[in-house]
Protein backbone atom coordinates (compact mmCIF):
# COMPACT_ATOMS: atom_id res chain seq x y z
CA UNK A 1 -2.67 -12.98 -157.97
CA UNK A 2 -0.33 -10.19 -157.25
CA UNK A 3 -2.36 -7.59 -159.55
CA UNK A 4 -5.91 -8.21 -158.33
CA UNK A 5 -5.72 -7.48 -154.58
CA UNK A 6 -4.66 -3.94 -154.85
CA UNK A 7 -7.32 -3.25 -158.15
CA UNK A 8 -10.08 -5.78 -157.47
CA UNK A 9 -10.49 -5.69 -153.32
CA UNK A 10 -14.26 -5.55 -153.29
CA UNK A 11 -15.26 -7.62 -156.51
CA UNK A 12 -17.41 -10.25 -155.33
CA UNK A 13 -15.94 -12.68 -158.49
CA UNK A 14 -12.47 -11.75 -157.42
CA UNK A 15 -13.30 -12.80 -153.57
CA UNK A 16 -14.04 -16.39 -155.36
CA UNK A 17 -11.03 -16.50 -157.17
CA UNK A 18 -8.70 -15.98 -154.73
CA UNK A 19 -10.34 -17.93 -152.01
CA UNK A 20 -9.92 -20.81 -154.27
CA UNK A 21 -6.49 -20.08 -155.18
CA UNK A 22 -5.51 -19.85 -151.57
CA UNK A 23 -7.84 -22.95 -150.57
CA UNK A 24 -7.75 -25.49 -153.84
CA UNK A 25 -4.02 -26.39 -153.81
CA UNK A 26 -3.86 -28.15 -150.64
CA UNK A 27 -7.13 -30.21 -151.15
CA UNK A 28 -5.35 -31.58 -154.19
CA UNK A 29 -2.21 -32.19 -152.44
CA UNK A 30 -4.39 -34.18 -149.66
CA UNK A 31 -6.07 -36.52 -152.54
CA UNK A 32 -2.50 -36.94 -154.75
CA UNK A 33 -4.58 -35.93 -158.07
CA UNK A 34 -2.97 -33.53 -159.70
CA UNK A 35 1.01 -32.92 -160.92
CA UNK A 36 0.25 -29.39 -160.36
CA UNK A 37 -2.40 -28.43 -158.15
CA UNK A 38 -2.22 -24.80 -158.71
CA UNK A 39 -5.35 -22.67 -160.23
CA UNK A 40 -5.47 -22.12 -163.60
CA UNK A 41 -4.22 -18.43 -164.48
CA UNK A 42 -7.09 -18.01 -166.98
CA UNK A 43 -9.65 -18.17 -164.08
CA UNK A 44 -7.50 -15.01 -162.47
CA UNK A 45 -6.99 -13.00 -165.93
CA UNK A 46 -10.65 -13.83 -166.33
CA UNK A 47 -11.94 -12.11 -163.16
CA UNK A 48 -9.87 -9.15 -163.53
CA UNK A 49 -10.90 -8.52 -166.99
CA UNK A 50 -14.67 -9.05 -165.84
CA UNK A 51 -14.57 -6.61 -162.71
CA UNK A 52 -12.72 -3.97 -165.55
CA UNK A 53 -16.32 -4.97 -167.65
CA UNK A 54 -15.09 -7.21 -170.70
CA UNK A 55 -17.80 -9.79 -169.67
CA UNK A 56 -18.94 -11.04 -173.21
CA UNK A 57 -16.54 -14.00 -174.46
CA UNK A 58 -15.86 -15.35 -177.94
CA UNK A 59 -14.15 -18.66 -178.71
């Protein structure tokens, strides 16, 4: 989350992420269900490498 405000600030998918980075945590906290309520990181890499255009993905 440290790389994406500085080269992301207006990306509308990047607003999202970060939003629920900064809001998800404590909602978890509140309902005890997770060991580790922080975001996954893959839903931050993802949004940086879609706003940068790599928007097709292959499993």
């Amino acid at each position: 989350m440290e790389f994406g405000p500085d080269t992301c600030r207006g990306d509308p998918i990047f607003q999202i992420v970060a939003k629920i980075h900064r809001i998800v945590p404590d909602v978890l906290r509140e309902q005890g269900k997770a060991k580790n309520p922080w975001p996954d990181v893959d839903a931050v890499s993802d949004a940086s490498l879609c706003h940068y255009g790599m928007k097709e993905y292959y499993l």
